[in-house]
N, C-alpha and C. Protein backbone atom coordinates (compact mmCIF):
# COMPACT_ATOMS: atom_id res chain seq x y z
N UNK A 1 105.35 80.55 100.06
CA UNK A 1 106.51 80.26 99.26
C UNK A 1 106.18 79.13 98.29
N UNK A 2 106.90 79.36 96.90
CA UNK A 2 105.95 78.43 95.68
C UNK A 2 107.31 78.05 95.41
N UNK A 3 107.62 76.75 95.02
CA UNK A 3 108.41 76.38 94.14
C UNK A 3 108.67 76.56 92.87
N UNK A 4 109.63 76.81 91.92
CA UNK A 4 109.11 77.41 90.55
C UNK A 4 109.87 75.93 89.89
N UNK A 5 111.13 75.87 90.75
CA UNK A 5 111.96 74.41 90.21
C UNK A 5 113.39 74.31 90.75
N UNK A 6 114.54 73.42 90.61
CA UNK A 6 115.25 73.20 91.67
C UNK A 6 115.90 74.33 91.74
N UNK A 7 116.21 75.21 92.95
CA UNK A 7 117.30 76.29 93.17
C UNK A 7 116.69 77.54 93.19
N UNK A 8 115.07 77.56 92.87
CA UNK A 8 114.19 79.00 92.48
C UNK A 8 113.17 78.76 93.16
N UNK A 9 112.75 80.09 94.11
CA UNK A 9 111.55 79.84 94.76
C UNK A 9 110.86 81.25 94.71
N UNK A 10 109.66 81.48 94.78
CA UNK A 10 108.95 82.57 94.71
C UNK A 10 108.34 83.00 96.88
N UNK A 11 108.65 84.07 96.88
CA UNK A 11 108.26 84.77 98.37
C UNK A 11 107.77 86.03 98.41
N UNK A 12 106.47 86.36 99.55
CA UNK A 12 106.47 87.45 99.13
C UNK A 12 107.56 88.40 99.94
N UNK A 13 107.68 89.46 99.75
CA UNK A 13 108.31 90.46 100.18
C UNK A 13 108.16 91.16 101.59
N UNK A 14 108.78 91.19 102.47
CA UNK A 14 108.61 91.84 103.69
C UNK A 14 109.37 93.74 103.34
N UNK A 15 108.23 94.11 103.76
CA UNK A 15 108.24 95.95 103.65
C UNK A 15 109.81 96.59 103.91
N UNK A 16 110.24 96.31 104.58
CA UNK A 16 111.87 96.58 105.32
C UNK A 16 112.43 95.82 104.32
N UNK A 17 112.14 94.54 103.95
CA UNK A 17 113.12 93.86 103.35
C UNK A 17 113.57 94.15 101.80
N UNK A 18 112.21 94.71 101.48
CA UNK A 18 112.37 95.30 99.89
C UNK A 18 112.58 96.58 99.66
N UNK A 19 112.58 97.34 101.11
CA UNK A 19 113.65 98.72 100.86
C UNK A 19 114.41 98.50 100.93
N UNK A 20 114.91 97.57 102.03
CA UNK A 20 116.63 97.42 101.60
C UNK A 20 117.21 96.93 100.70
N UNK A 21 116.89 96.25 99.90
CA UNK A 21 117.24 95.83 98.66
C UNK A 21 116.72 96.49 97.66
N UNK A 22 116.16 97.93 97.14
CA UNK A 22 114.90 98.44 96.15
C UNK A 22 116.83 98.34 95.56
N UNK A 23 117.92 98.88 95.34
CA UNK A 23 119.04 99.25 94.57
C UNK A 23 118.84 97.70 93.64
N UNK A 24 118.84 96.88 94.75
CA UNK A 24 119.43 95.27 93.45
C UNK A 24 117.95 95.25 92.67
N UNK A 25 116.46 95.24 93.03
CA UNK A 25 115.46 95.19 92.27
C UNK A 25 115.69 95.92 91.22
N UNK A 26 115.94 97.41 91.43
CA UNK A 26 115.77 98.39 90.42
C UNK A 26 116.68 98.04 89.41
N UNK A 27 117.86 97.34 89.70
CA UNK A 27 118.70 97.07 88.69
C UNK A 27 118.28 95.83 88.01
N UNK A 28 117.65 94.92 88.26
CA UNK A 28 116.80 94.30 87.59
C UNK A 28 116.04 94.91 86.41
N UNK A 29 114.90 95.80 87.12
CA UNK A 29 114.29 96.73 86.36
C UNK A 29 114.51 97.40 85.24
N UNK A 30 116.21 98.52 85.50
CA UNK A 30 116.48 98.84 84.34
C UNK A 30 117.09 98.01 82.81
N UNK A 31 117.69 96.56 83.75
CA UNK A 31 117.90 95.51 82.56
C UNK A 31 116.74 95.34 81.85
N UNK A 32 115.63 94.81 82.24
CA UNK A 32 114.14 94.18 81.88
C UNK A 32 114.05 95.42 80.96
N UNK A 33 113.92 96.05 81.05
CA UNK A 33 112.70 97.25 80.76
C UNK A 33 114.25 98.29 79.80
N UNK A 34 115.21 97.91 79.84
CA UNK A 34 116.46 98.45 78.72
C UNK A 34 116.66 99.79 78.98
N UNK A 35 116.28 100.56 80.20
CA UNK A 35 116.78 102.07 80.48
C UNK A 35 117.80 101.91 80.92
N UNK A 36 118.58 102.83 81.27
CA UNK A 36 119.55 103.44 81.34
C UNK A 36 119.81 103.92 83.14
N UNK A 37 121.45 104.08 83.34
CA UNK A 37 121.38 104.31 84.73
C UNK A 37 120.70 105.04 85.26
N UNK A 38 120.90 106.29 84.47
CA UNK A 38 119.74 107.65 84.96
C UNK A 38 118.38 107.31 85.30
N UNK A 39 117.92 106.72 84.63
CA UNK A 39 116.64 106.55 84.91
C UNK A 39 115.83 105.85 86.03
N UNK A 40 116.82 104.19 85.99
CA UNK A 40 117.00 103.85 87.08
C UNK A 40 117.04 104.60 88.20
N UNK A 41 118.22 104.98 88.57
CA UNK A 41 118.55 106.03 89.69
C UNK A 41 117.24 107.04 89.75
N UNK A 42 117.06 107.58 88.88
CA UNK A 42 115.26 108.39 89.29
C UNK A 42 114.45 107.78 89.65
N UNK A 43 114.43 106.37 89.55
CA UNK A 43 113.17 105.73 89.91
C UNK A 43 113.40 105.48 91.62
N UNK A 44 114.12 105.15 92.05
CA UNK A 44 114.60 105.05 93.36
C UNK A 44 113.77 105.81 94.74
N UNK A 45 113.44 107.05 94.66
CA UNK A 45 112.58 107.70 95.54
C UNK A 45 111.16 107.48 95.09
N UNK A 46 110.80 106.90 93.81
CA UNK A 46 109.54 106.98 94.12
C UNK A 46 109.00 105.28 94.33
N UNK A 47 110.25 104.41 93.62
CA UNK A 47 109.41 103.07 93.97
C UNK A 47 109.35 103.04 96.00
N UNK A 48 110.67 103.86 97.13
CA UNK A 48 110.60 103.76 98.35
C UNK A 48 109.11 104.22 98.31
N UNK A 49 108.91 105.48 98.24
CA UNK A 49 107.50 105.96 98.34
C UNK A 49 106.28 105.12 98.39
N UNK A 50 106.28 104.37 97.22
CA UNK A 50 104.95 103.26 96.83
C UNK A 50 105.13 102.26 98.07
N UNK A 51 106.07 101.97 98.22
CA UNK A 51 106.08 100.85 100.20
C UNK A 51 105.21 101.26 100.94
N UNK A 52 104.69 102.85 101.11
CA UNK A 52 104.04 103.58 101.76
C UNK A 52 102.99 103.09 101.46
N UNK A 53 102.17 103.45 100.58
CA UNK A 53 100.54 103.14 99.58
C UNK A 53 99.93 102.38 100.43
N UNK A 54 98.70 102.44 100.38
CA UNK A 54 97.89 101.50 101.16
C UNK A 54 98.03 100.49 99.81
N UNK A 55 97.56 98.85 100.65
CA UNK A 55 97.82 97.62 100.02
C UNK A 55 98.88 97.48 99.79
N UNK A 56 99.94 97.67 99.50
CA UNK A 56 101.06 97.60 98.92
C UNK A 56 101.71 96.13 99.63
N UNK A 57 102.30 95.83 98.53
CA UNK A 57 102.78 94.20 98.47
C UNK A 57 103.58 93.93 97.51
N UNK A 58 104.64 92.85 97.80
CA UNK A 58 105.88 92.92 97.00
C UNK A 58 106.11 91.13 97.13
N UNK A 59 106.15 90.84 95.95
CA UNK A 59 107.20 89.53 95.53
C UNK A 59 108.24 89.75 95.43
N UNK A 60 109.13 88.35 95.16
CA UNK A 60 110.57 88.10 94.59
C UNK A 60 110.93 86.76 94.26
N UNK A 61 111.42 86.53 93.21
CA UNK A 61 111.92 85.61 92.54
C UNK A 61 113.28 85.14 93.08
N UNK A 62 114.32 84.29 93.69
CA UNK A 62 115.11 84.27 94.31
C UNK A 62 116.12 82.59 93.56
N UNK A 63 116.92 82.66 92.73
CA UNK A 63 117.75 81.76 92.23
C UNK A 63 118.94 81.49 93.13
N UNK A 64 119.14 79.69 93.28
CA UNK A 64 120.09 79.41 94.08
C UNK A 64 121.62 79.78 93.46
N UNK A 65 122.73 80.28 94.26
CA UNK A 65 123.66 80.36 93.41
C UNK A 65 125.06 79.23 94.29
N UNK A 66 126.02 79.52 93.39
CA UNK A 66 127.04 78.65 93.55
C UNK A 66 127.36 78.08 94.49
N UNK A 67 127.70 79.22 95.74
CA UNK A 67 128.18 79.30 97.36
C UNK A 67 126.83 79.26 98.22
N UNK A 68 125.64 78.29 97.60
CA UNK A 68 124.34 77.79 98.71
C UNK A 68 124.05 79.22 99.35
N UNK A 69 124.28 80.33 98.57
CA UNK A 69 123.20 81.22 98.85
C UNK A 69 122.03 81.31 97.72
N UNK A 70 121.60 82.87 97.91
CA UNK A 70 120.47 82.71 96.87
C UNK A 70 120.64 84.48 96.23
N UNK A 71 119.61 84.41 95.15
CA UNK A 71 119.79 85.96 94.50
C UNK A 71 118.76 86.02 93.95
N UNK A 72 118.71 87.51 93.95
CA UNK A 72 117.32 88.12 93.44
C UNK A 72 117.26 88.35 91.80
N UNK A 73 116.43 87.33 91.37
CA UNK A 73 116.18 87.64 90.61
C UNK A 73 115.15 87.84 89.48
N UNK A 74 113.96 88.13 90.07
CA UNK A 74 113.17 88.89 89.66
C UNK A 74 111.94 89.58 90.74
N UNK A 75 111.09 90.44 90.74
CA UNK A 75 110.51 91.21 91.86
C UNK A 75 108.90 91.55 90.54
N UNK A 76 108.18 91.57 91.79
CA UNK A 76 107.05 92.42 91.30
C UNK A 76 106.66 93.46 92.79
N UNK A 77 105.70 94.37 92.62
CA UNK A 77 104.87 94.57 93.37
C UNK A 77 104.10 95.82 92.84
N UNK A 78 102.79 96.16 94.03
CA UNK A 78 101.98 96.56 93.32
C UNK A 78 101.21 97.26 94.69
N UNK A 79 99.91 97.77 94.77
CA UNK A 79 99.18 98.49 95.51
C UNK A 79 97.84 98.89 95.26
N UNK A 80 96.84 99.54 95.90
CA UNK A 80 95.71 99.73 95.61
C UNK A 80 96.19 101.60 94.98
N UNK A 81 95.19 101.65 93.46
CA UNK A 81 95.30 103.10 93.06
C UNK A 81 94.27 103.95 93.39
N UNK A 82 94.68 105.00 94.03
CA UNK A 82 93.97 106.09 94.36
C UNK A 82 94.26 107.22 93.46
N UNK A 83 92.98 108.38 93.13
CA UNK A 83 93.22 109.63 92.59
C UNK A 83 94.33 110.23 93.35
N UNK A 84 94.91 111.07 92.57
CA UNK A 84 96.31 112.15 93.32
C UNK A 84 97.58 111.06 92.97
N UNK A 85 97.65 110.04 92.63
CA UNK A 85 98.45 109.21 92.32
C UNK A 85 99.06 109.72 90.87
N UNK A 86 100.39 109.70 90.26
CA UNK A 86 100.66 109.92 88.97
C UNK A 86 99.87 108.73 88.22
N UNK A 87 100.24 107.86 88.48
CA UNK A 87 99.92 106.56 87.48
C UNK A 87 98.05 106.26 87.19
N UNK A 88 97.78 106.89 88.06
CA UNK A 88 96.35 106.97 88.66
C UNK A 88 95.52 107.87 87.54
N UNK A 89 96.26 109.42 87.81
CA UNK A 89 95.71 109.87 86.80
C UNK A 89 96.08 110.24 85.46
N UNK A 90 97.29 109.52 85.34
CA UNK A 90 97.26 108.76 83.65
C UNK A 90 96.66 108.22 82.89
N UNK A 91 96.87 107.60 83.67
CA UNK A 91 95.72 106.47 83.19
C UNK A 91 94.21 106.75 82.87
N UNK A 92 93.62 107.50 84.41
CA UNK A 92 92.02 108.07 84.27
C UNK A 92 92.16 108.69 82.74
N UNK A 93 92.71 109.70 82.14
CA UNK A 93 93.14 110.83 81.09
C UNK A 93 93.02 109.77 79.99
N UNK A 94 93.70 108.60 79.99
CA UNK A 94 93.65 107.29 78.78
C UNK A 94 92.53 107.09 78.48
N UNK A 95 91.92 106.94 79.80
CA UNK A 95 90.27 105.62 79.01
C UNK A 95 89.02 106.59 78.91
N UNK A 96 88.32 106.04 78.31
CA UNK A 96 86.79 106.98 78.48
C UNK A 96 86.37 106.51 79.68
N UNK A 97 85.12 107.66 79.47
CA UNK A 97 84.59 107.53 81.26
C UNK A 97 84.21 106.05 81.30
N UNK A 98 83.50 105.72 80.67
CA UNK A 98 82.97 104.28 80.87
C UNK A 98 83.48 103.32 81.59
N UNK A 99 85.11 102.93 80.55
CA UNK A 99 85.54 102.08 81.14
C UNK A 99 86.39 102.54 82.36
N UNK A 100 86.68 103.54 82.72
CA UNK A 100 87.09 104.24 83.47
C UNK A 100 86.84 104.17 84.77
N UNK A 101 85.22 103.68 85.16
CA UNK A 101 84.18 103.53 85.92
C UNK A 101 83.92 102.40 86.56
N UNK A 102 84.34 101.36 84.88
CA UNK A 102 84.44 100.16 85.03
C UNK A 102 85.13 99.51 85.80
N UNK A 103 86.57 99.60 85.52
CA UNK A 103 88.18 99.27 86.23
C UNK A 103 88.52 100.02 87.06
N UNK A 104 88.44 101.28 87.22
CA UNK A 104 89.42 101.88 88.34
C UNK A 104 89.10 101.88 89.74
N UNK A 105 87.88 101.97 90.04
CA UNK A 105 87.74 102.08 91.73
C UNK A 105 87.81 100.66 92.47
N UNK A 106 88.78 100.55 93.48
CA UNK A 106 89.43 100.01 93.91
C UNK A 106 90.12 98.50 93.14
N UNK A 107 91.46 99.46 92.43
CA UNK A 107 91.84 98.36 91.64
C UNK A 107 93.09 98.60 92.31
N UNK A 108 93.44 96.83 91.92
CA UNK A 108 95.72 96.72 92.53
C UNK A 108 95.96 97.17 91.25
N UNK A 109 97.02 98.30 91.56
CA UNK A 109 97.84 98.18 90.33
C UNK A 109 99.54 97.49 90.24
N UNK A 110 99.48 96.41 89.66
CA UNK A 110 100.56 95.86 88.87
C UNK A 110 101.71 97.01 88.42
N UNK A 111 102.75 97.70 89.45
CA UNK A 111 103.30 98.53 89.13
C UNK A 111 104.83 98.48 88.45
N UNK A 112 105.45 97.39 89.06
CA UNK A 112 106.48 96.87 88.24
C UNK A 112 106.57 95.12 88.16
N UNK A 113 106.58 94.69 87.63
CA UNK A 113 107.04 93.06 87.15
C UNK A 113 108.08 92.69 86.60
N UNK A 114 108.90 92.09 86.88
CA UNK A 114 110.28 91.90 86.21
C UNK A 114 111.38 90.96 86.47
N UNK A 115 111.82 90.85 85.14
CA UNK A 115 112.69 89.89 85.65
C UNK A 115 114.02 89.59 84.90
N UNK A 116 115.20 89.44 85.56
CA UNK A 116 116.32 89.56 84.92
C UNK A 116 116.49 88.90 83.56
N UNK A 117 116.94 89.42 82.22
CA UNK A 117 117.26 89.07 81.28
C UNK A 117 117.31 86.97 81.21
N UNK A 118 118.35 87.29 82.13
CA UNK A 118 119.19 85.84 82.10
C UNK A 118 118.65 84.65 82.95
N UNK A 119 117.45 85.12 83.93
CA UNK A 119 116.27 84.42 84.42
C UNK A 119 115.04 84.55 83.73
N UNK A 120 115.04 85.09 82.56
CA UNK A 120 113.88 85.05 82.00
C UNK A 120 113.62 83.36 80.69
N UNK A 121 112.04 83.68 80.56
CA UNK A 121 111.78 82.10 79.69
C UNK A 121 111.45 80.91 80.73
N UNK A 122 111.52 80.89 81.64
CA UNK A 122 112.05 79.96 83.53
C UNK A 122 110.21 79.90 83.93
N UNK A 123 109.07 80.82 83.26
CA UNK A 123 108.26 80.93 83.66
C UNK A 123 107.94 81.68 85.18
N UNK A 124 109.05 82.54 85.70
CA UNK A 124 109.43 82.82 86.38
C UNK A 124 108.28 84.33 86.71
N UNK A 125 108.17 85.07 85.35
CA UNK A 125 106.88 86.27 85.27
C UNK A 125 105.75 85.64 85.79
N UNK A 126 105.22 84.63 85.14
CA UNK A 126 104.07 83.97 85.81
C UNK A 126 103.80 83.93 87.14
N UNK A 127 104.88 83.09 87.89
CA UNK A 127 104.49 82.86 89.08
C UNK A 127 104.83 84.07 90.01
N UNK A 128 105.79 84.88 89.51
CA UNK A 128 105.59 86.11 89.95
C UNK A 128 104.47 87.12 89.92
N UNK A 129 103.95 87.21 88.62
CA UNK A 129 102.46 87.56 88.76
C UNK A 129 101.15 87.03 89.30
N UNK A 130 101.68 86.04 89.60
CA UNK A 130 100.09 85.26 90.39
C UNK A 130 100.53 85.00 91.68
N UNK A 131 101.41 85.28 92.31
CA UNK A 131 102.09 85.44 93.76
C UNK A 131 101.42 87.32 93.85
N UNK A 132 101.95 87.97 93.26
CA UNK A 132 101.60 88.96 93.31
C UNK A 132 100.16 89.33 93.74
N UNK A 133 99.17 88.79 93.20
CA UNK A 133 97.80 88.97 93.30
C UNK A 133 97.17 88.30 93.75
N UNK A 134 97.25 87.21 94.17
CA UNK A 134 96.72 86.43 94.78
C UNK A 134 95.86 86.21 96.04
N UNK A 135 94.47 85.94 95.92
CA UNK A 135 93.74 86.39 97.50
C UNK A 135 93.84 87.60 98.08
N UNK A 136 94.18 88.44 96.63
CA UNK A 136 93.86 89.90 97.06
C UNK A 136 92.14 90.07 97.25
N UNK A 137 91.97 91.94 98.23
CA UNK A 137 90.61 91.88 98.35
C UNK A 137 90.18 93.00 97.15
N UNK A 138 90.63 92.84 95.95
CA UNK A 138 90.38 94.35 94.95
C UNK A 138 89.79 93.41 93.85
N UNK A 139 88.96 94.13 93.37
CA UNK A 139 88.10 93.68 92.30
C UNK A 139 89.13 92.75 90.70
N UNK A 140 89.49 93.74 90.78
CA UNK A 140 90.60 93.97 89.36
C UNK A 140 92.16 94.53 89.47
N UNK A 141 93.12 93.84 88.69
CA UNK A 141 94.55 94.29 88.36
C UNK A 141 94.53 95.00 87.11
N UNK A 142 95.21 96.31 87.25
CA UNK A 142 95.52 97.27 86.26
C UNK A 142 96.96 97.23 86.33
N UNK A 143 97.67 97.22 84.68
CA UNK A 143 99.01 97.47 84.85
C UNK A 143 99.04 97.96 83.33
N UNK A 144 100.37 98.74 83.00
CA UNK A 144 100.74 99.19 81.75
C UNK A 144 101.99 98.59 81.59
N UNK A 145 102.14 98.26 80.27
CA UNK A 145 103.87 97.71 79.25
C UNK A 145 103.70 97.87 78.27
N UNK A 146 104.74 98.17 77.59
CA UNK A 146 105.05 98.65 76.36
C UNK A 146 104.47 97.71 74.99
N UNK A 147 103.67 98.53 74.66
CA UNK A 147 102.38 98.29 73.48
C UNK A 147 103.46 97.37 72.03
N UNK A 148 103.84 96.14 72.41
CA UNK A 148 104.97 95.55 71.22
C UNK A 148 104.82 93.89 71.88
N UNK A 149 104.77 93.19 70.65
CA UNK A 149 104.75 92.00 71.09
C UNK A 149 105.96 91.42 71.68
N UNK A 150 105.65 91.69 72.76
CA UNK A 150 107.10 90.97 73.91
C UNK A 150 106.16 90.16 74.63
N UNK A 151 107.26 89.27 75.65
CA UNK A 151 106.92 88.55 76.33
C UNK A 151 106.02 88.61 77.33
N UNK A 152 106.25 89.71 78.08
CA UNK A 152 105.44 90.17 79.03
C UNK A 152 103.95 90.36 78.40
N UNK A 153 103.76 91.13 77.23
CA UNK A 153 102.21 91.20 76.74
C UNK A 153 101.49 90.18 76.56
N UNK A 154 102.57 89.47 76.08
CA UNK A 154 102.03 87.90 75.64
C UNK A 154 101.30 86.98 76.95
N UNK A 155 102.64 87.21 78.13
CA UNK A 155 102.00 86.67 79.28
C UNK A 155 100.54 87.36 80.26
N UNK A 156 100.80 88.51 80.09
CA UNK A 156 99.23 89.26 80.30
C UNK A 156 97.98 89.03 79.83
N UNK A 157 98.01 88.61 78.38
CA UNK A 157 97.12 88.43 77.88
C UNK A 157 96.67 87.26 78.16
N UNK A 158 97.72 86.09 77.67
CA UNK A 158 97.45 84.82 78.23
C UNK A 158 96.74 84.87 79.93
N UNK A 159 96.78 85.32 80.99
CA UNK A 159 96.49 85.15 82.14
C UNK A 159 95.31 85.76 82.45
N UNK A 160 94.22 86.54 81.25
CA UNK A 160 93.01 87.42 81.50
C UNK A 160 93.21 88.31 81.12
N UNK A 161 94.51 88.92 81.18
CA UNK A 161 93.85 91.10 81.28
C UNK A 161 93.80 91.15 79.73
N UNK A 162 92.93 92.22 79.39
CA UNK A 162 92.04 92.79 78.06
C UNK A 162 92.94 94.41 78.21
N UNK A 163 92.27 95.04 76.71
CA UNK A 163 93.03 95.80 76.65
C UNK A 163 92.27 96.67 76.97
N UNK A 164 92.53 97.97 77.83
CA UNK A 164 91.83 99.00 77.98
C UNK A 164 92.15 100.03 76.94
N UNK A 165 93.32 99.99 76.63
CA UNK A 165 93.97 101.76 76.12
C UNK A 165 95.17 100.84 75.37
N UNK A 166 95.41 101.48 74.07
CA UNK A 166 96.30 100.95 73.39
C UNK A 166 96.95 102.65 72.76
N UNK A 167 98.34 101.77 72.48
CA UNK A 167 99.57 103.82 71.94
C UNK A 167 99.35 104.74 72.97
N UNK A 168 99.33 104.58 74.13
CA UNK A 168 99.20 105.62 75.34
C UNK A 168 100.43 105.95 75.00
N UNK A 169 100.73 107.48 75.46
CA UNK A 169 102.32 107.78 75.02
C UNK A 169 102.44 108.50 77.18
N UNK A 170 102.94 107.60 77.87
CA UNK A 170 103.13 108.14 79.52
C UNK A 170 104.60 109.58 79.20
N UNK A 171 104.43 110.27 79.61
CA UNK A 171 105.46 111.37 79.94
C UNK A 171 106.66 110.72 80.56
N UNK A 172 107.78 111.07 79.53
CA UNK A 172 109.02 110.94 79.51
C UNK A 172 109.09 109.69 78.95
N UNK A 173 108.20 108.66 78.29
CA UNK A 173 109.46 107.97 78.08
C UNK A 173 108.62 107.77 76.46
N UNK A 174 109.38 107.58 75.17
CA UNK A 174 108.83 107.98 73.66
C UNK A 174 108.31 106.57 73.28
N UNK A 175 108.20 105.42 74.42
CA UNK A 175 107.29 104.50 73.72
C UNK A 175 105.96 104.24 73.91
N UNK A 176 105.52 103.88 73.08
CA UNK A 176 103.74 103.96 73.18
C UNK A 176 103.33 102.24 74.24
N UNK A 177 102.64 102.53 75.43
CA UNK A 177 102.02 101.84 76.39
C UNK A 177 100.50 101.02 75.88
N UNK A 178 100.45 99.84 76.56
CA UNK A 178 99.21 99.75 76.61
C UNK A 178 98.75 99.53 77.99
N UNK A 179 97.90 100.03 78.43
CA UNK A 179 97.07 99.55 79.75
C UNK A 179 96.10 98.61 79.78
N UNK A 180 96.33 97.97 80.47
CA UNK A 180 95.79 96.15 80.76
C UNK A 180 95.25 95.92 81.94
N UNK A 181 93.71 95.19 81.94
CA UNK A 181 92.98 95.15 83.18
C UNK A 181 92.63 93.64 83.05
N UNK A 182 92.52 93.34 84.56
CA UNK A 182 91.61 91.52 84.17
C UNK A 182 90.87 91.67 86.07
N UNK A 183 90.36 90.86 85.79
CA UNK A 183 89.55 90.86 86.93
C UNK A 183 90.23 89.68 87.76
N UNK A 184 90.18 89.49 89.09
CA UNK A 184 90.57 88.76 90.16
C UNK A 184 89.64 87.69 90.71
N UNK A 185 89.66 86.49 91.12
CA UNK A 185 91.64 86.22 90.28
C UNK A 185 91.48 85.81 89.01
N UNK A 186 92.86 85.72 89.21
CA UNK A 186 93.40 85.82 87.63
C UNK A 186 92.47 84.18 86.67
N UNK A 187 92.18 84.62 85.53
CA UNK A 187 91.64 83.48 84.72
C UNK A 187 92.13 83.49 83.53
N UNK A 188 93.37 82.64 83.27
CA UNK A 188 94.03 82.69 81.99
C UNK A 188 93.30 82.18 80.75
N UNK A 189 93.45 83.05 80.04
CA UNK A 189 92.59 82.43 78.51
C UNK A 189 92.96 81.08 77.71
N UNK A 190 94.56 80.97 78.30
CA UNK A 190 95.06 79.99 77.31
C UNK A 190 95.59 79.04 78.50
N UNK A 191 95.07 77.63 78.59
CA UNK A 191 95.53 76.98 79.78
C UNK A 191 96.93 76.01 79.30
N UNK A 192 96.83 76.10 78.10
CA UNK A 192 98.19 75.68 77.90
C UNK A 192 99.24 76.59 78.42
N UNK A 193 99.56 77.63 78.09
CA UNK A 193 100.27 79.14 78.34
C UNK A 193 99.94 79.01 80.02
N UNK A 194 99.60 78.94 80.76
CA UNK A 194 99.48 79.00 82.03
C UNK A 194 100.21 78.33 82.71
N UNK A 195 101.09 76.54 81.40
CA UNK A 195 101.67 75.66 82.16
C UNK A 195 103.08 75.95 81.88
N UNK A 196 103.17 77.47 80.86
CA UNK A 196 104.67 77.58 80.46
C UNK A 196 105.45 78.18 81.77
């Protein structure tokens, strides 16, 4: 458990504990990421599923609120990618063999990161992403976000990952991805940006 600052603390996730709550994460999710209920709601059986995955591991961001409880508000987690995986072989289909060869065998993938609108700027992605990965035993983190200078790219880049694949277009959704790799652990390029 990391302190982020008064009333916010970073934990990781217990397996039971983040199915029972995947409804309040996901609604996180669809704020962050600007989809829509539907989509949300589709995502629901497959983020339970990924709990399954070998490696699989889950943060959460947790803000104190009024009545001295606390709330979720922001989540990552992630897993080791295997072939037969969707995201898995998306991705393989993206890169040339090379780098392909390079990054993928036994990499975590960074599958969702996020964080509520109104907890965001808090530096709150950060320590969620380096809670996330941390004293993992996988070579490298692979993750994809939407190929546009937002925050999140900004913070990726700043923390190591390079670009593998840039305008990936993933099935179903019409914005163009980029896929992002850095090696473990994490070594941010910009050590100023590391203290935001």
């Amino acid at each position: 458990m990391t302190n982020t600052r008064p009333g916010t603390r970073i934990a990781e996730l217990p397996i039971p504990w983040f199915r029972d709550h995947m409804h309040e994460a996901l609604a996180i999710y669809g704020l962050a990421m600007g989809y829509d209920s539907a989509v949300v709601a589709g995502r629901y059986g497959y983020a339970i599923q990924h709990t399954d995955r070998p490696g699989f591991r889950a943060v959460g961001a947790f803000a104190a609120t009024d009545d001295d409880a606390e709330q979720l508000v922001g989540f990552g987690y992630g897993y080791e990618i295997a072939p037969g995986q969707w995201w898995h072989d998306q991705v393989r289909a993206a890169l040339d063999r090379r780098t392909a060869k390079r990054w993928m065998p036994g990499a975590f993938e960074v599958c969702e990161l996020h964080v509520h609108p109104d907890a965001q700027s808090r530096g709150l992605g950060r320590q969620l992403l380096h809670a996330l990965v941390a004293d993992l035993p996988h070579p490298v983190a692979l993750l994809s976000t939407p190929d546009a200078d937002t925050k999140a790219f900004r913070l990726y880049h700043a923390d190591g990952f390079v670009d593998l694949a840039r305008g990936y277009h993933f099935p179903g959704d019409p914005r163009p991805f980029a896929i992002l790799g850095a090696e473990l652990p994490l070594h941010p390029q910009d050590p100023a940006a590391a203290n935001t």
